[in-house]
Protein backbone atom coordinates (compact mmCIF):
# COMPACT_ATOMS: atom_id res chain seq x y z
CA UNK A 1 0.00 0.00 0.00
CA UNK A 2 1.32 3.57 -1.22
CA UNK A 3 0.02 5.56 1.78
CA UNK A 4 -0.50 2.84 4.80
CA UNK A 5 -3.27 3.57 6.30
CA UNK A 6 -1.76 4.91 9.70
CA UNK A 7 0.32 7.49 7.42
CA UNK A 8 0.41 10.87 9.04
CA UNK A 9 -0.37 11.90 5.46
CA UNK A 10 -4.39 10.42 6.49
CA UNK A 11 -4.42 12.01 10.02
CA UNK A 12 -2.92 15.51 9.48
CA UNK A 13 -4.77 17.41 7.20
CA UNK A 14 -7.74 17.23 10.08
CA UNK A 15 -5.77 19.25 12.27
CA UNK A 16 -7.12 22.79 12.82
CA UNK A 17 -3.67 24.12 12.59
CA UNK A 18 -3.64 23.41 8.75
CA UNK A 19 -5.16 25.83 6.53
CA UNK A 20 -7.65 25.06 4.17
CA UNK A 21 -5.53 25.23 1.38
CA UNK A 22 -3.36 22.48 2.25
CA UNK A 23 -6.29 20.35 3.10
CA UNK A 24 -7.34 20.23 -0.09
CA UNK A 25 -3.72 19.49 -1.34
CA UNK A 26 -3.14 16.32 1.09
CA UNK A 27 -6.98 15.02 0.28
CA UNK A 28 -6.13 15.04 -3.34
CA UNK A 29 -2.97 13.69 -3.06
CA UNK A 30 -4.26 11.03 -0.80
CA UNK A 31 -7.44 10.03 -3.51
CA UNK A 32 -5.14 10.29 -6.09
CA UNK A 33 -2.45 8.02 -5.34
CA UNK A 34 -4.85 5.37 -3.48
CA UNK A 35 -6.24 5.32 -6.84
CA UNK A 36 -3.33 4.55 -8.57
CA UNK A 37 -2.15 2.11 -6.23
CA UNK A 38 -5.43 -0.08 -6.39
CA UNK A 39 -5.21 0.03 -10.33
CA UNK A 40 -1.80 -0.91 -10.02
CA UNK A 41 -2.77 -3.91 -8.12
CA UNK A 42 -5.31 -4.83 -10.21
CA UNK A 43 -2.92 -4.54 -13.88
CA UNK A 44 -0.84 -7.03 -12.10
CA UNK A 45 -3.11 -9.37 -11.08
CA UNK A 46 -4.99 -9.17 -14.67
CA UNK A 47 -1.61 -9.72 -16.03
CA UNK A 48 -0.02 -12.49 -14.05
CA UNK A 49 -1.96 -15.50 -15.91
CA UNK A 50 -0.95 -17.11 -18.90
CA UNK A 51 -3.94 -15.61 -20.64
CA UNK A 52 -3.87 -12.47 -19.24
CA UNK A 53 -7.06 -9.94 -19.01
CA UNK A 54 -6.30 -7.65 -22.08
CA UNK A 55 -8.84 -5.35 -22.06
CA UNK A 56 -9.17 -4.83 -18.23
CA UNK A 57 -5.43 -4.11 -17.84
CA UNK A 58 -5.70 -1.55 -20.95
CA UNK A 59 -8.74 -0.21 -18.84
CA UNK A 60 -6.52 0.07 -15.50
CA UNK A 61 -3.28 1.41 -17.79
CA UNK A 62 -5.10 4.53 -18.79
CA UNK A 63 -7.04 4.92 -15.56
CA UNK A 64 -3.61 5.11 -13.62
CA UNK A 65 -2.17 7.73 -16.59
CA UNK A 66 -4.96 9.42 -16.00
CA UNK A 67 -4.05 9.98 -12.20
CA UNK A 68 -0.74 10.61 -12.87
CA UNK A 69 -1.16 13.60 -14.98
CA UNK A 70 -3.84 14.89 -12.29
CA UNK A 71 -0.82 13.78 -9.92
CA UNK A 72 1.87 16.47 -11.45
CA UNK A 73 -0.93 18.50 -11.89
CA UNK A 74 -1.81 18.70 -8.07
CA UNK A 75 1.70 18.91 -7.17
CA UNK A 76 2.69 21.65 -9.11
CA UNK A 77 -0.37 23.97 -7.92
CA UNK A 78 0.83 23.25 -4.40
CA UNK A 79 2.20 25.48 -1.93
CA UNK A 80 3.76 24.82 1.59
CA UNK A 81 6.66 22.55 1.22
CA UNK A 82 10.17 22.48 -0.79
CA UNK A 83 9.89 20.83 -4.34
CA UNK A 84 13.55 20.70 -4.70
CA UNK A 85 14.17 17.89 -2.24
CA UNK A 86 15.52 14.83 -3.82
CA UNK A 87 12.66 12.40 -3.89
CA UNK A 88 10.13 15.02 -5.08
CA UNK A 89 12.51 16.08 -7.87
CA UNK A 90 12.90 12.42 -8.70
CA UNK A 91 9.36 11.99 -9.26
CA UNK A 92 8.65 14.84 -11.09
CA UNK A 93 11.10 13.79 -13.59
CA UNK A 94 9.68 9.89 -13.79
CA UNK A 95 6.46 11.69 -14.02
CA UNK A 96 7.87 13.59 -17.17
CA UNK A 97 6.86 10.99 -20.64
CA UNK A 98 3.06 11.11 -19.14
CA UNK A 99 2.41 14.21 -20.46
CA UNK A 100 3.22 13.52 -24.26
CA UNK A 101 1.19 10.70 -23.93
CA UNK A 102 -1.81 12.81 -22.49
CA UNK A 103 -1.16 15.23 -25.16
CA UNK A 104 -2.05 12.73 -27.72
CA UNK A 105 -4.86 11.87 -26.50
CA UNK A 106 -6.08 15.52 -26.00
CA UNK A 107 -5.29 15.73 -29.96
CA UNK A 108 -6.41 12.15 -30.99
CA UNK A 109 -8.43 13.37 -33.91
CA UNK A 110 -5.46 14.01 -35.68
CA UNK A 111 -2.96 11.23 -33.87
CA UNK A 112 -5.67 9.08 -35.35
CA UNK A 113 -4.70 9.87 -38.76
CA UNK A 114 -1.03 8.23 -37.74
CA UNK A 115 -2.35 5.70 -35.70
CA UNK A 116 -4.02 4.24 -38.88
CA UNK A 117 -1.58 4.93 -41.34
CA UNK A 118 1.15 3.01 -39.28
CA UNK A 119 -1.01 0.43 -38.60
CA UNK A 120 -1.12 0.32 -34.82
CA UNK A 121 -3.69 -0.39 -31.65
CA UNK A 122 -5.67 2.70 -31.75
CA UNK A 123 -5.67 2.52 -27.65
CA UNK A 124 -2.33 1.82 -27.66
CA UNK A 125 -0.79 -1.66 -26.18
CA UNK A 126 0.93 -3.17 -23.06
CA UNK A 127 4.81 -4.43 -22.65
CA UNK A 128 5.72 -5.69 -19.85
CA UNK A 129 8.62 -8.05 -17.78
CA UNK A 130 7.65 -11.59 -16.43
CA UNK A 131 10.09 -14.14 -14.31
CA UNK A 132 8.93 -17.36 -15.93
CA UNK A 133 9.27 -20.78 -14.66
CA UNK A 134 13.19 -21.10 -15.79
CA UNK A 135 14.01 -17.73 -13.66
CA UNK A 136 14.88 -16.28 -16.71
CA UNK A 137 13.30 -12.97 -17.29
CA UNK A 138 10.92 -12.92 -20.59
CA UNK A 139 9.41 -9.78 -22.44
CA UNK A 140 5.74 -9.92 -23.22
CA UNK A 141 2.82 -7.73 -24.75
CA UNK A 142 -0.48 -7.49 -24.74
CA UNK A 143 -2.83 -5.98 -27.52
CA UNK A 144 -6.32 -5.61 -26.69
CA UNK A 145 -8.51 -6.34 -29.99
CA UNK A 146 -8.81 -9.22 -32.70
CA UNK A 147 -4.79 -10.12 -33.97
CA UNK A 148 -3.45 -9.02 -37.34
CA UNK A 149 0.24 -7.70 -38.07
CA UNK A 150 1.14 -4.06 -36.62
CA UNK A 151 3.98 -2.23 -37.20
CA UNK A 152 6.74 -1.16 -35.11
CA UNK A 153 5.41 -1.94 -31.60
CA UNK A 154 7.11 -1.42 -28.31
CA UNK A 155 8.01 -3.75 -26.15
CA UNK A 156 10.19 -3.70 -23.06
CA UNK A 157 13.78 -4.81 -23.22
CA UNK A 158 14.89 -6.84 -20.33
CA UNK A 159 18.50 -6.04 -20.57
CA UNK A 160 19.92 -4.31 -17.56
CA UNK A 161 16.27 -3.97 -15.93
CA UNK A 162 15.97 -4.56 -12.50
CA UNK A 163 13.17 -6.82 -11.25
CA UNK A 164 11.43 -5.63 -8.49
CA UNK A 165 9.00 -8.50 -8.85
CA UNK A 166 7.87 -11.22 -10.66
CA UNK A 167 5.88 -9.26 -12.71
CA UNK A 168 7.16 -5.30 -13.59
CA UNK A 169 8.26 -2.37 -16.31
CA UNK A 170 4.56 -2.53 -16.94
CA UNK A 171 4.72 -0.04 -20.15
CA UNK A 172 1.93 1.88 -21.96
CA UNK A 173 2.49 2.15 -25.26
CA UNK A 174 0.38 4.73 -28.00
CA UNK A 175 2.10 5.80 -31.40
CA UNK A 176 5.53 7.03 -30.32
CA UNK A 177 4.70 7.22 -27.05
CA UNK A 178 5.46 5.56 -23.62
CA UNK A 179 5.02 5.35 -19.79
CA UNK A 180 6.97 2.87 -18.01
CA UNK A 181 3.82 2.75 -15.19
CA UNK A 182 5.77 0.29 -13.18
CA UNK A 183 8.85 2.78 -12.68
CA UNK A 184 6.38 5.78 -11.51
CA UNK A 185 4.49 3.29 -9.22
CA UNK A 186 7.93 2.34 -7.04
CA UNK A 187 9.14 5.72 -6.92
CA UNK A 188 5.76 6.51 -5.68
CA UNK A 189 6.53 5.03 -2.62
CA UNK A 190 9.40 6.76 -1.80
CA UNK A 191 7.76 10.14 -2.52
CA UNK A 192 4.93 9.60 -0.61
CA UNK A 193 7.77 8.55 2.79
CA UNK A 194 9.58 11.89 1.77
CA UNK A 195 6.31 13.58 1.73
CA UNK A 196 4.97 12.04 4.77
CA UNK A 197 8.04 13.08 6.99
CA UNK A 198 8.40 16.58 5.34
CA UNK A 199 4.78 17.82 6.11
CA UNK A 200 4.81 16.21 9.83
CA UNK A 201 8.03 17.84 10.58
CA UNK A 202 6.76 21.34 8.99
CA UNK A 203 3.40 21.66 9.24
């Protein structure tokens, strides 16, 4: 769990000391990245089988890009603590390739165009790392949709990744476009211990 649930980050914000601003800040942070996390949970899960769920981890993918744009949004807009400690600035930069990916979406009347003339998913496709049965570390992807041959498509390269569990580098993939959600999700956690210390030490 992202933000346990005895986290100072679910206690403090209902002090009277803490101004209504800030508040708003931690509850959005807070609904935010407890949405992400149960996604996350849920793509792994849907992804784990053989036959994995292909059109309920495309689903979760886009709901946890979603969040994480809101996510940089929120944090941006905030006020109240220092941005340029090493954790937050960290993040920020991991949370960097979701906004081209947003950004084609917000435009996909034209992406469309490319989409079709390069012959790829229109909702984009999943890559992601898997220890198999012989320990040795395979690459798969998923493609939601009936199968016929695509061009160019992503897909993860296990050399010199680092497994942080059986099943991770969970990638989004849309035209040129990509979001290692995986990479964002573990660095969550150490944000959200930064954050957690920061704001009970100074507010």
């Amino acid at each position: 769990m992202l933000i346990p649930q005895n986290s100072n980050l679910r206690e403090i914000y209902k002090k009277t000391t803490v101004d209504e601003k800030r508040k708003l800040f931690l509850e959005g942070i807070i609904f935010i990245i407890d949405t992400i996390d149960q996604r996350y949970e849920s793509i792994v899960k849907l992804l784990e089988p053989d036959a994995p769920d292909m059109n309920n981890a495309m689903r979760d993918a886009w709901v946890i890009i979603d969040n994480l744009y809101r996510l940089r949004l929120v944090i941006d807009s905030a006020s109240g603590f220092d941005k340029s400690r090493p954790s937050f600035q960290l993040t920020f930069r991991k949370l960097i390739p979701v906004k081209p990916l947003r950004h084609f979406i917000e435009h996909y009347n034209s992406s469309l165009q490319q989409i079709y003339r390069d012959i790829r998913p229109v909702i984009g496709h999943i890559s992601y790392l898997k220890i198999l049965e012989n320990r040795q570390v395979g690459s798969v992807f998923v493609i939601p949709g009936s199968i016929r041959k695509f061009r160019g498509l992503g897909l993860v390269n296990p050399a010199g990744q680092r497994m942080r569990n059986n099943l991770d580098h969970v990638t989004l993939y849309l035209g040129e476009d990509s979001v290692d959600i995986s990479d964002i999700y573990y660095q969550l956690s150490s944000f959200v211990t930064d954050l957690d210390s920061y704001i009970t030490e100074n507010w």
